[in-house]
N, C-alpha and C. Protein backbone atom coordinates (compact mmCIF):
# COMPACT_ATOMS: atom_id res chain seq x y z
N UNK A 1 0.83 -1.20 0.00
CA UNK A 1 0.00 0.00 0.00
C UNK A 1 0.87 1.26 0.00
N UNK A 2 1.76 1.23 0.51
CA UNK A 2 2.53 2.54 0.87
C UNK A 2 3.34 2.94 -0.27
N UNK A 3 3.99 1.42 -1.04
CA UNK A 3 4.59 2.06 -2.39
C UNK A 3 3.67 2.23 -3.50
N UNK A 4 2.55 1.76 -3.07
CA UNK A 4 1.72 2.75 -4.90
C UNK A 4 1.11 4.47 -4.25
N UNK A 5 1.16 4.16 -3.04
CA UNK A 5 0.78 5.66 -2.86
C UNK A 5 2.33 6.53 -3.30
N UNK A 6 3.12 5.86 -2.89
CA UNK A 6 4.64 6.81 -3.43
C UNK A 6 4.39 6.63 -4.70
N UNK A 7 4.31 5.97 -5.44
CA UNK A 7 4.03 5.98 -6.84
C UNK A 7 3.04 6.88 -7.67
N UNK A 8 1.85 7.07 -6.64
CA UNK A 8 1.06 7.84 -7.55
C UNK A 8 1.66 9.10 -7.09
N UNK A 9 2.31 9.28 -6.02
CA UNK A 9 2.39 10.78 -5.79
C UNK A 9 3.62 11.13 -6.07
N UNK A 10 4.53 10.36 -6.70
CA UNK A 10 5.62 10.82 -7.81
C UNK A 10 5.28 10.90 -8.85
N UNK A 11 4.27 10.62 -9.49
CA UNK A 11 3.75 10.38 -10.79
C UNK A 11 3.03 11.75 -10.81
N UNK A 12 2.09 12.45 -10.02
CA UNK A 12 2.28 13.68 -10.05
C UNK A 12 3.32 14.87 -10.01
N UNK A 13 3.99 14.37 -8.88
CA UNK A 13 5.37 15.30 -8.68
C UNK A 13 5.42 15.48 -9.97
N UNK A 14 6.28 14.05 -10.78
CA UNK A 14 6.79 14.86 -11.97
C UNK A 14 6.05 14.84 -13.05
N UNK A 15 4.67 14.94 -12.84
CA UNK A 15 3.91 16.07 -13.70
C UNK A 15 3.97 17.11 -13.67
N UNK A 16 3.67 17.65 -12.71
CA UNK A 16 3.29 19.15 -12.30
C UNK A 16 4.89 19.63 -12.28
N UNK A 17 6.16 18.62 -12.46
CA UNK A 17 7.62 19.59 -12.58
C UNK A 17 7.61 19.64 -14.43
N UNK A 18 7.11 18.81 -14.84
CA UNK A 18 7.31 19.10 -16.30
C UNK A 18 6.60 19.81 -16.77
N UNK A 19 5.23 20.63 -16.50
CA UNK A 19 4.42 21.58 -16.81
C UNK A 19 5.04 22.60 -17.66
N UNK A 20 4.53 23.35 -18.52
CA UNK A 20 4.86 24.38 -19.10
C UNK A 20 3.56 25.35 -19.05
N UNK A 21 3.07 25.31 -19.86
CA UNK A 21 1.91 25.97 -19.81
C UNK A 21 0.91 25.49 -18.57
N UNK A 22 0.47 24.28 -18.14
CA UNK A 22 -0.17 24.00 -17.00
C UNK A 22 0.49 24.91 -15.99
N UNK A 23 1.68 25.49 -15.81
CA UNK A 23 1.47 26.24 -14.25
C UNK A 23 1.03 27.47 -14.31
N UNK A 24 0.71 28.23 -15.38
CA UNK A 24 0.45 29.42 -16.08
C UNK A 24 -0.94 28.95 -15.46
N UNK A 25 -1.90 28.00 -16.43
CA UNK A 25 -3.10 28.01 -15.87
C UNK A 25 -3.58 27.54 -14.27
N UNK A 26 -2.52 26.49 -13.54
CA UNK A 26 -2.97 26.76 -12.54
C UNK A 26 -2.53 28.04 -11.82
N UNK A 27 -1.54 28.80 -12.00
CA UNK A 27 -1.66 30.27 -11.27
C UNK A 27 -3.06 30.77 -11.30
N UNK A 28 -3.44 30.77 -12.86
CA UNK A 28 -4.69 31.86 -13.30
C UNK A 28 -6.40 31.14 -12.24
N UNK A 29 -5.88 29.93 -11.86
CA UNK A 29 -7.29 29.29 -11.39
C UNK A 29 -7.29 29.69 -9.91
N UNK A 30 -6.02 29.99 -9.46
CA UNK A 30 -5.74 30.16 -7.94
C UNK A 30 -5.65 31.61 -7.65
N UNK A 31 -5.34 32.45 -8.36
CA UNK A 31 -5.74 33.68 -8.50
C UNK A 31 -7.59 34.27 -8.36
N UNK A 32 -8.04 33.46 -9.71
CA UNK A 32 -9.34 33.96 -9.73
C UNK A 32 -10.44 32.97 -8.56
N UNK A 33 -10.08 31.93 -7.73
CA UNK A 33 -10.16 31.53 -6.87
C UNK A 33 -10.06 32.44 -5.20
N UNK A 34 -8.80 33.35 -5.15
CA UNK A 34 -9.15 34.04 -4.54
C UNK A 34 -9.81 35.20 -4.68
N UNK A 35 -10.18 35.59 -5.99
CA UNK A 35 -10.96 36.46 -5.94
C UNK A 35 -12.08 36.14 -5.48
N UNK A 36 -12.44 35.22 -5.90
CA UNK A 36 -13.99 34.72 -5.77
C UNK A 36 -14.39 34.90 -4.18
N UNK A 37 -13.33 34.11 -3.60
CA UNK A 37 -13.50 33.92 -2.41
C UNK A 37 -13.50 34.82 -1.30
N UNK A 38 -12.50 35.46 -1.57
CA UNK A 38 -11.54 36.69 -0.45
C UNK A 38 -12.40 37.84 -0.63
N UNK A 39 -12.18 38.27 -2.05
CA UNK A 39 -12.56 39.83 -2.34
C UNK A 39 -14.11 39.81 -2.45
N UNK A 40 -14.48 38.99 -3.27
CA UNK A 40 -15.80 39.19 -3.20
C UNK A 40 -16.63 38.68 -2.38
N UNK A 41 -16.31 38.13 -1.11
CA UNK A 41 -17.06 37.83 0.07
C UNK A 41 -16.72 39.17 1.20
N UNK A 42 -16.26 39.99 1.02
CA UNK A 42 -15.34 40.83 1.70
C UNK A 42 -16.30 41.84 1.35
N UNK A 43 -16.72 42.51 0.17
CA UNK A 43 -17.48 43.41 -0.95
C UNK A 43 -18.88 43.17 -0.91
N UNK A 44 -19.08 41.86 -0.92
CA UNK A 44 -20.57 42.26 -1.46
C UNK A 44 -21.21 40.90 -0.85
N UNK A 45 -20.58 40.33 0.13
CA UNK A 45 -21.77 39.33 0.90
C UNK A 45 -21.24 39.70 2.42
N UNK A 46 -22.16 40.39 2.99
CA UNK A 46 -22.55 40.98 4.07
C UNK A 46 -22.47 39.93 5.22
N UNK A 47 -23.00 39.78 6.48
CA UNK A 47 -22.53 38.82 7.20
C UNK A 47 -24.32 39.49 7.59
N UNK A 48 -25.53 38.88 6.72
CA UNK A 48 -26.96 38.75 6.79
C UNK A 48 -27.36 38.65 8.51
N UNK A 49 -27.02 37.69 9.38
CA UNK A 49 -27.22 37.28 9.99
C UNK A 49 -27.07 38.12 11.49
N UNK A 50 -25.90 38.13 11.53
CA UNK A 50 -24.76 39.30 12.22
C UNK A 50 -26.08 41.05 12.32
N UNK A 51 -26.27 41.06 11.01
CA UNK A 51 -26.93 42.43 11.18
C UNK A 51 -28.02 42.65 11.47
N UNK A 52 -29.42 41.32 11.20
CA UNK A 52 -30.16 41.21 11.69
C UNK A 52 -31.17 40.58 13.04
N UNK A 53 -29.85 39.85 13.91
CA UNK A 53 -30.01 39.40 14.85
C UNK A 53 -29.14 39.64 16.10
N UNK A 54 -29.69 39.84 17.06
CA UNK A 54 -28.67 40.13 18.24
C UNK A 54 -28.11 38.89 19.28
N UNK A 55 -28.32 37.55 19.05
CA UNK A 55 -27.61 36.89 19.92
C UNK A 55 -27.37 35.36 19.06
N UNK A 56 -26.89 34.29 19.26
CA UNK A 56 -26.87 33.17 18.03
C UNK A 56 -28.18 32.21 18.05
N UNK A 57 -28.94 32.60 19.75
CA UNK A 57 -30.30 32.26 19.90
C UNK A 57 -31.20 32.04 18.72
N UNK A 58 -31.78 33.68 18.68
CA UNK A 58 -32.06 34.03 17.07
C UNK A 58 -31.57 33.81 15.77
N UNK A 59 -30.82 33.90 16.03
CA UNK A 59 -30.04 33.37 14.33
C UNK A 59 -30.31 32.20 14.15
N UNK A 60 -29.99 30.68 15.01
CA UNK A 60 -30.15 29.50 14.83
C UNK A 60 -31.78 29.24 14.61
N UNK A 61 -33.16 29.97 15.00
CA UNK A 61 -33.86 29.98 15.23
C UNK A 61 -34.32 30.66 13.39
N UNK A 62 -34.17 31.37 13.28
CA UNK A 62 -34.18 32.16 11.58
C UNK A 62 -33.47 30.97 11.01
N UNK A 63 -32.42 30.66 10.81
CA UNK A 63 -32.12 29.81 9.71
C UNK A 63 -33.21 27.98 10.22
N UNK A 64 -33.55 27.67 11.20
CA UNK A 64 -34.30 26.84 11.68
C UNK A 64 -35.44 26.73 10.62
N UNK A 65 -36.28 28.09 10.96
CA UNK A 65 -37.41 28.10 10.11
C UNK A 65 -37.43 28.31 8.84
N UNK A 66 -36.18 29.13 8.29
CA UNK A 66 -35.90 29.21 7.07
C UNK A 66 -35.67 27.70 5.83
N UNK A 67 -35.00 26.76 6.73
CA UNK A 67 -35.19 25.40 6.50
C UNK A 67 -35.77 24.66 6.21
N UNK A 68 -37.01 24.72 7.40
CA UNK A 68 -38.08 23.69 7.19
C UNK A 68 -39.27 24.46 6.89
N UNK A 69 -39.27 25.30 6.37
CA UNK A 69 -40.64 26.15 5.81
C UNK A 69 -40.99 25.17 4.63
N UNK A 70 -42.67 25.21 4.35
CA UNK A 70 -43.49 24.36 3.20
C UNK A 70 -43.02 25.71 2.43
N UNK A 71 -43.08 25.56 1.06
CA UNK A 71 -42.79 26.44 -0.45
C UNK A 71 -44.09 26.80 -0.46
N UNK A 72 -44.30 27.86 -0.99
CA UNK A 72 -45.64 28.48 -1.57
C UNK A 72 -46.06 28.67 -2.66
N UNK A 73 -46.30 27.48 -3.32
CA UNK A 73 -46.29 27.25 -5.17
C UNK A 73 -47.72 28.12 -5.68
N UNK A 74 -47.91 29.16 -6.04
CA UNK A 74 -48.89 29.59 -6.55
C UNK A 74 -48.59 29.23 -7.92
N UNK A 75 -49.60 28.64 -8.45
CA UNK A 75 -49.62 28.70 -10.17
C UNK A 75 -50.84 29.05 -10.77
């Protein structure tokens, strides 16, 4: 067991050392990865919860019902 795990994970190693263009694109995925993550959770997703509730009482209690609420299918 222990030498095919060394095996597969040299078999990556020297993938990812022979890369040329693959490290270009993984930079570009880990970059726009933190954007996604960092900046735009930072900008423009608010902490909802935090602002409309004053203790974690309430909060657990809002997302509770928010959960198990029936849908209201008007058609």
């Amino acid at each position: 067991m222990t030498n095919l795990l060394r095996r597969v994970f040299s078999f990556y190693i020297d993938g990812f050392r022979n890369m040329t263009v693959g490290k270009r694109l993984w930079i570009i995925i880990f970059i726009k990865l933190f954007i996604m993550f960092a900046i735009f959770k930072v900008f423009f997703f608010h902490d909802f919860l935090k602002t409309r509730f004053h203790n974690d009482h309430q909060r657990s209690e809002y997302v509770l019902e928010q959960l198990t609420k029936t849908p209201n299918h008007k058609n």
